[in-house]
C-alpha atoms as a PDB file:
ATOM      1  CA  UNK A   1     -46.777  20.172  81.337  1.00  0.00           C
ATOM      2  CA  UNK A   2     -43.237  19.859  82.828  1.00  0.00           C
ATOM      3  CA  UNK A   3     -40.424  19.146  80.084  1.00  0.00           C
ATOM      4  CA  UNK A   4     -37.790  17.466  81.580  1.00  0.00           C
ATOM      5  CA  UNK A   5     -33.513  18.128  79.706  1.00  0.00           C
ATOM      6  CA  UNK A   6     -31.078  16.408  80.607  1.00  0.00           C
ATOM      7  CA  UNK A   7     -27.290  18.146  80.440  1.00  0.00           C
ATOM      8  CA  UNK A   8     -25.101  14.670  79.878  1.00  0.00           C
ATOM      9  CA  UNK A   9     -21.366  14.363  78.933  1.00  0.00           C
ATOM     10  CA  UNK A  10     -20.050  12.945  75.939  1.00  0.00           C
ATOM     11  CA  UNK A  11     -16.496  11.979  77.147  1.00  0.00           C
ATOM     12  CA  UNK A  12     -14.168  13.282  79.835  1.00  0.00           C
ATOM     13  CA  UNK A  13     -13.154  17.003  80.054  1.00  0.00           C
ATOM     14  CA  UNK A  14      -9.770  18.484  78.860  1.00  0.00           C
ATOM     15  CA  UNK A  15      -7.642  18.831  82.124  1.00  0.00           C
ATOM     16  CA  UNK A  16      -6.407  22.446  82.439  1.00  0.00           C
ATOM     17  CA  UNK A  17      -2.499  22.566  83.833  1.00  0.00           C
ATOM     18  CA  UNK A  18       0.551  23.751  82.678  1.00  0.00           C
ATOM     19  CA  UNK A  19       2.926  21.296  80.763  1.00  0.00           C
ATOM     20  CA  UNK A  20       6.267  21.069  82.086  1.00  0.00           C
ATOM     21  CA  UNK A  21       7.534  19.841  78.296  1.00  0.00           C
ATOM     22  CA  UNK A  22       5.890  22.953  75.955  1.00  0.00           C
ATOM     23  CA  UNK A  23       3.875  25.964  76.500  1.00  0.00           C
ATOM     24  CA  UNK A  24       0.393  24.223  76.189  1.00  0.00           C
ATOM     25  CA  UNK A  25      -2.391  23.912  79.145  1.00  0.00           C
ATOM     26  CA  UNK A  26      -4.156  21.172  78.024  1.00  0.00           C
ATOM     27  CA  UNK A  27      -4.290  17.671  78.902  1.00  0.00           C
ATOM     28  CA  UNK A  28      -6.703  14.826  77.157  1.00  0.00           C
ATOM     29  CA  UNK A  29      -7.031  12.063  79.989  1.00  0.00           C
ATOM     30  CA  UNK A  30      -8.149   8.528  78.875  1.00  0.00           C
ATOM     31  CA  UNK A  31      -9.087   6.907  81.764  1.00  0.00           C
ATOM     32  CA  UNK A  32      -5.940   4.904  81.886  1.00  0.00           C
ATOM     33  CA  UNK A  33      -4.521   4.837  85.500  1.00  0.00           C
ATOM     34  CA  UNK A  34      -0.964   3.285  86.971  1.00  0.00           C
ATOM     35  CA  UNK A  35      -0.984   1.552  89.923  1.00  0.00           C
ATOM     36  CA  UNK A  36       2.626   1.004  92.140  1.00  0.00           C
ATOM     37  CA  UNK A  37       2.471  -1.058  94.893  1.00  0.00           C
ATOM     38  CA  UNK A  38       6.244  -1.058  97.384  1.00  0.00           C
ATOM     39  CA  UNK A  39       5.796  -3.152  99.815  1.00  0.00           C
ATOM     40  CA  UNK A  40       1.982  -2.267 101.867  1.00  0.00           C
ATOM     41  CA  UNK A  41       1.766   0.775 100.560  1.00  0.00           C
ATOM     42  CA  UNK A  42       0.298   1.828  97.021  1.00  0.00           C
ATOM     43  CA  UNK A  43       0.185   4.798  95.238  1.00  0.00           C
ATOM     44  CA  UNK A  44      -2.579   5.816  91.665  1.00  0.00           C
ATOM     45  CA  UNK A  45      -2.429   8.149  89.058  1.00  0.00           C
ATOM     46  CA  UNK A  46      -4.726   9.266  86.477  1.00  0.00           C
ATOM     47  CA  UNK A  47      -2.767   9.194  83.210  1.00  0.00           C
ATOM     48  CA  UNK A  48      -3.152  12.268  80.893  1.00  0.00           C
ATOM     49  CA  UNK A  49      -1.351  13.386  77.414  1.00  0.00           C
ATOM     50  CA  UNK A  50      -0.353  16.701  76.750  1.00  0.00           C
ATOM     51  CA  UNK A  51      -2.233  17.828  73.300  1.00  0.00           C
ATOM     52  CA  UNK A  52       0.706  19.959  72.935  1.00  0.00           C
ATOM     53  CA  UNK A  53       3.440  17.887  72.772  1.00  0.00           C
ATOM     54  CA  UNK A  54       2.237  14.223  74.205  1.00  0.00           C
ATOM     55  CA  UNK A  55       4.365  14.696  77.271  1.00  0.00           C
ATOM     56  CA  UNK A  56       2.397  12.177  80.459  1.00  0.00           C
ATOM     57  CA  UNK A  57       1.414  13.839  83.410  1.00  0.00           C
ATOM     58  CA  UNK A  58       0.433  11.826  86.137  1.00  0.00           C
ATOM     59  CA  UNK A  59      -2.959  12.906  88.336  1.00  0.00           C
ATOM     60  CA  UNK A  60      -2.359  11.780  92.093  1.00  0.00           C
ATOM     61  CA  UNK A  61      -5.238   9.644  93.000  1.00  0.00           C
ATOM     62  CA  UNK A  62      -3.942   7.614  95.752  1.00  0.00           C
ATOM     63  CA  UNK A  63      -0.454   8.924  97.377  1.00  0.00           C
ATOM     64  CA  UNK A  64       1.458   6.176  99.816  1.00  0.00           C
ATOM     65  CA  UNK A  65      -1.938   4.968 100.874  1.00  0.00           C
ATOM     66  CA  UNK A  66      -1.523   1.576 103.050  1.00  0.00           C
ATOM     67  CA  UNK A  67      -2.830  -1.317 100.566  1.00  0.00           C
ATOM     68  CA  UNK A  68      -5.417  -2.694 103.452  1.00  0.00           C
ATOM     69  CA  UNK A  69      -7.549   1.169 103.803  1.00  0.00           C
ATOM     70  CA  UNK A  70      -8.020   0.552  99.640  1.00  0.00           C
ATOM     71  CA  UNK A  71     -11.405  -0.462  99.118  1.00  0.00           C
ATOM     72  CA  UNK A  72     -11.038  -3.878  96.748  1.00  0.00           C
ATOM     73  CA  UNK A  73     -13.703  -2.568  94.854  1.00  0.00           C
ATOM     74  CA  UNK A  74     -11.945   1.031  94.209  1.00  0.00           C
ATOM     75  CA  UNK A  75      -8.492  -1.227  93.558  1.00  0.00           C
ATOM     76  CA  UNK A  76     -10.155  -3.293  90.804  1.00  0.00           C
ATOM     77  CA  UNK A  77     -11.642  -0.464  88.950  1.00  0.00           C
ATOM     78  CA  UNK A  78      -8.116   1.106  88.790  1.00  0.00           C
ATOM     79  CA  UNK A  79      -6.387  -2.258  87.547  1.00  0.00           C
ATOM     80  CA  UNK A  80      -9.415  -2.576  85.425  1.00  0.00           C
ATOM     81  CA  UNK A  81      -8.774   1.255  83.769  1.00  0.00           C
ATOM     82  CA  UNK A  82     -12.496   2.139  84.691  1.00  0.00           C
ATOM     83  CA  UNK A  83     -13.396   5.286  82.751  1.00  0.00           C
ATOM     84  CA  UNK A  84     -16.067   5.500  85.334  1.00  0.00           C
ATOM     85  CA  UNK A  85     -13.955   6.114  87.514  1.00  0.00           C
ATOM     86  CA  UNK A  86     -11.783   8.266  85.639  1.00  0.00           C
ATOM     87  CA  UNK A  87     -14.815  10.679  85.165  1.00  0.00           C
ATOM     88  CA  UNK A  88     -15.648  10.316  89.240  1.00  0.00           C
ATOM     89  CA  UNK A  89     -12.308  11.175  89.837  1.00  0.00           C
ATOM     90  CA  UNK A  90     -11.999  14.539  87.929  1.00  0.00           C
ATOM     91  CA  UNK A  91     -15.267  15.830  89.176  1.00  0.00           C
ATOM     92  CA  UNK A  92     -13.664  14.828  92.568  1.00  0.00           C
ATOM     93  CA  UNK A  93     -12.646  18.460  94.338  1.00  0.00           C
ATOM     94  CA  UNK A  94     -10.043  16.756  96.311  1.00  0.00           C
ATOM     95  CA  UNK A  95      -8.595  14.997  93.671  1.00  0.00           C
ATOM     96  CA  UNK A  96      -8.363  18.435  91.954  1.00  0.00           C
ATOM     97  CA  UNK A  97      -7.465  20.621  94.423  1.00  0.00           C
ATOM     98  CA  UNK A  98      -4.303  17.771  95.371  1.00  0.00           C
ATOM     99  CA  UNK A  99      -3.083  18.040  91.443  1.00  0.00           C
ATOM    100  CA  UNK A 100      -4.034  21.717  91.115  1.00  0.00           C
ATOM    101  CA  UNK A 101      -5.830  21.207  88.036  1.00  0.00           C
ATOM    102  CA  UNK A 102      -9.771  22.719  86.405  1.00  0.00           C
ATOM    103  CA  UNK A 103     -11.411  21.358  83.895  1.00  0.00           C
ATOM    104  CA  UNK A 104     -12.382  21.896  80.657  1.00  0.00           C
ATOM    105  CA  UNK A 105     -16.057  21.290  79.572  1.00  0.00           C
ATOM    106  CA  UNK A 106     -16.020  22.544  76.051  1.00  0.00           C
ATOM    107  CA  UNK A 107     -17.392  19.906  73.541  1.00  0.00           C
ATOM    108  CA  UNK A 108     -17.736  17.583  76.126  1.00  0.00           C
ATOM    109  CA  UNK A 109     -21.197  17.819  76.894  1.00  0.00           C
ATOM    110  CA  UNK A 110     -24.463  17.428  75.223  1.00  0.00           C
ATOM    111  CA  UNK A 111     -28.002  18.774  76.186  1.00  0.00           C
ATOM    112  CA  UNK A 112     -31.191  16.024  75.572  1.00  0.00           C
ATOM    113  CA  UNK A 113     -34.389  17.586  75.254  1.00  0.00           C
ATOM    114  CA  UNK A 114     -36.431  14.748  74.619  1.00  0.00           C
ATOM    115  CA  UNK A 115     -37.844  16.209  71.272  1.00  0.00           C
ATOM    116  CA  UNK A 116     -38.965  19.698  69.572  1.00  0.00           C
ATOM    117  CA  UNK A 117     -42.348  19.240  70.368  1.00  0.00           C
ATOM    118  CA  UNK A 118     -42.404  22.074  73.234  1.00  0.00           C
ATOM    119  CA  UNK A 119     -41.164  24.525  70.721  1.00  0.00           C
ATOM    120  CA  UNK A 120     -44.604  25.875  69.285  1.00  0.00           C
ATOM    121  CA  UNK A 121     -45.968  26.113  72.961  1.00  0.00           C
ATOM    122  CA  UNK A 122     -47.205  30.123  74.688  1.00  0.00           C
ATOM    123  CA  UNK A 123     -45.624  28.563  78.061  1.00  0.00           C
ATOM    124  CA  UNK A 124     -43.179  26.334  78.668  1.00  0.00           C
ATOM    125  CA  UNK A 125     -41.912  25.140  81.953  1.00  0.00           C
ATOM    126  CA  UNK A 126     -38.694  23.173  81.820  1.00  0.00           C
ATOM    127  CA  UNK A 127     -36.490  20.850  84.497  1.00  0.00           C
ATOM    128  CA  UNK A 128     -33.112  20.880  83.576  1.00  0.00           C
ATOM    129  CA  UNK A 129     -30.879  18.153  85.456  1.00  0.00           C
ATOM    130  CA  UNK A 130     -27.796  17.631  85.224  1.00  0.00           C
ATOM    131  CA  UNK A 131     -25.770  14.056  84.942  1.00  0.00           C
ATOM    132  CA  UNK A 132     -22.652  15.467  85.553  1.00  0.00           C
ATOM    133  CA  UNK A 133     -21.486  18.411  87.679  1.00  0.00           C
ATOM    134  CA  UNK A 134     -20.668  20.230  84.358  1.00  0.00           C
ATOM    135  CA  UNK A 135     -20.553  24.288  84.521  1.00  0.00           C
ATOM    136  CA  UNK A 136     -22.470  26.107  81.716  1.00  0.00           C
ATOM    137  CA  UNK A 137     -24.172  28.932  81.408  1.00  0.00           C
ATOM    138  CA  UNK A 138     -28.453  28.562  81.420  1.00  0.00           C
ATOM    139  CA  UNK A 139     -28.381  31.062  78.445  1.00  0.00           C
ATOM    140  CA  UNK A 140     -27.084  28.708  76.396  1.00  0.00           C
ATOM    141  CA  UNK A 141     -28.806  26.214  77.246  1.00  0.00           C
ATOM    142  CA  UNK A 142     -32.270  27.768  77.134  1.00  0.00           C
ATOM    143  CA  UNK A 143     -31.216  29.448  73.559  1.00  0.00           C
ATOM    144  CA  UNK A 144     -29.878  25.495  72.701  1.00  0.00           C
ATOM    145  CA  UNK A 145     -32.917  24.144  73.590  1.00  0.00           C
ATOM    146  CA  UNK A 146     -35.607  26.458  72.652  1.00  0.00           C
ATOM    147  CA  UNK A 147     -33.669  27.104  69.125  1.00  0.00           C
ATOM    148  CA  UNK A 148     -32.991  30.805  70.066  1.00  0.00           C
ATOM    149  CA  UNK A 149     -29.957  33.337  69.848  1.00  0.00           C
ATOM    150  CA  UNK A 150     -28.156  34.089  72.980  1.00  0.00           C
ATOM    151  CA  UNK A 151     -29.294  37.487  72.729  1.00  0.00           C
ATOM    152  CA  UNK A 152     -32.997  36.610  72.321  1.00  0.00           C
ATOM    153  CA  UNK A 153     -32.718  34.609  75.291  1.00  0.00           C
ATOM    154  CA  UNK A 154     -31.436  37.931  77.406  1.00  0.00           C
ATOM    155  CA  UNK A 155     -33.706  39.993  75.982  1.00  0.00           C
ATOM    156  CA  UNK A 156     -36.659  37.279  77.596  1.00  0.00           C
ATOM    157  CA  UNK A 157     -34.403  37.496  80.614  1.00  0.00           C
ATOM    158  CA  UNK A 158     -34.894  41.225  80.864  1.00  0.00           C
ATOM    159  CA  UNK A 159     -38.683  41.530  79.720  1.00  0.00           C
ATOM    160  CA  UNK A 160     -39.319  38.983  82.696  1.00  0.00           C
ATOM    161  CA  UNK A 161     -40.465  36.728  79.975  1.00  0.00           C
ATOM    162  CA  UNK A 162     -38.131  33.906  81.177  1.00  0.00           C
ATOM    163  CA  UNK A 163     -38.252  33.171  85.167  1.00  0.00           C
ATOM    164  CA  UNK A 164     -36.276  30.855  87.231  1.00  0.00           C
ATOM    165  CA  UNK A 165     -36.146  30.551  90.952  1.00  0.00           C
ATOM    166  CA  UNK A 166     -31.833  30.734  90.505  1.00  0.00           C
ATOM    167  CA  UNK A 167     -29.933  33.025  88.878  1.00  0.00           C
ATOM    168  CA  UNK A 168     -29.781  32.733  84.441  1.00  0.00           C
ATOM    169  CA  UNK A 169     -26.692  34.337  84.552  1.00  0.00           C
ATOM    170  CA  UNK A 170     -23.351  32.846  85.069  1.00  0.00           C
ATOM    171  CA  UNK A 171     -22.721  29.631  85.147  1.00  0.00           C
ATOM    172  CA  UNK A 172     -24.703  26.543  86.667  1.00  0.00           C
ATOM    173  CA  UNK A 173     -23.444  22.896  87.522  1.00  0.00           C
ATOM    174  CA  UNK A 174     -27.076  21.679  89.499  1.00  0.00           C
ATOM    175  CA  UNK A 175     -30.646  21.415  89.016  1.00  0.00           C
ATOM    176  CA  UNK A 176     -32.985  24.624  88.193  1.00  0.00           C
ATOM    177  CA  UNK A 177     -36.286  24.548  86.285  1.00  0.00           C
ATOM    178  CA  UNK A 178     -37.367  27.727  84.327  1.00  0.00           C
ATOM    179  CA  UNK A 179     -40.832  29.091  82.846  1.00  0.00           C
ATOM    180  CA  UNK A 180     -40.633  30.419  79.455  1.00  0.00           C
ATOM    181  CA  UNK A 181     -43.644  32.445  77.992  1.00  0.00           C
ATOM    182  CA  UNK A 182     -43.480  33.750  74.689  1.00  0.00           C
END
């Protein structure tokens, strides 16, 4: 039988840049935009606070975009502070690569297993999706899931007790499934 986990976030991601106030790199962003509007053009930022020092840095979103090639959908859900959108913008690798920012994942992200029932099990064979396009590493989840150590988990890895058609090591951000027999 095919277990099915889900990796879903909790809230948004820290947003890693360097603040131009005090020596910290992280920025907590929540999903509070500003909109400016001069004449038919309009520009969008993603407001985030320094955890430093407070300090506002302002995430380009939109940058002297004529007001007509805005979807009105897109412009409502920015007037309306959609932290929807918010989310969908920081997993956006435009929007990232524009403000020159990564994010951080750390305690922002949960895994659902749908129970401890496949625990006592010889073989398990697991789907992991994920909700998000959040990076972390399968050995964590695995040993999260299956209520293991890290190092248990690698030791699986190398007896060829745990198989998965992608790589276990590193980190992961899509779909893989993995057989664990015990």
């Amino acid at each position: 039988m095919l277990n099915s986990w889900v990796v879903m976030p909790t809230c948004l991601p820290l947003v890693l840049r360097r603040c131009h106030a005090c020596t910290s790199e992280r920025f907590r962003t929540s999903g509070k935009f500003r909109v400016n509007a001069n004449h038919k053009l309009i520009d969008a930022w993603l407001l985030a606070l320094c955890t430093g020092c407070g300090e506002t840095a302002k995430l380009t979103v939109l940058e002297r975009t004529n007001v007509r090639s805005v979807r009105p959908e897109l412009l409502d859900r920015l007037h309306d502070n959609d932290p929807g959108l918010a989310a969908d913008l920081l997993q956006d690798p435009v929007v990232r690569r524009r403000n020159r920012i990564a994010l951080d994942w750390d305690d922002a992200w949960r895994l659902d297993t749908g129970g401890s029932d496949h625990l006592d099990l010889e073989v398990i064979d697991v789907s992991v999706r994920f909700a998000a396009r959040i990076p972390v590493r399968p050995v964590r989840l695995i040993a999260e899931g299956c209520d293991l150590s890290r190092a248990e988990v690698e030791r699986l890895i190398t007896e060829g007790k745990l198989v998965s058609a992608v790589r276990l090591t590193g980190r992961l951000s899509g779909d893989f499934t993995f057989t664990l027999k015990r």
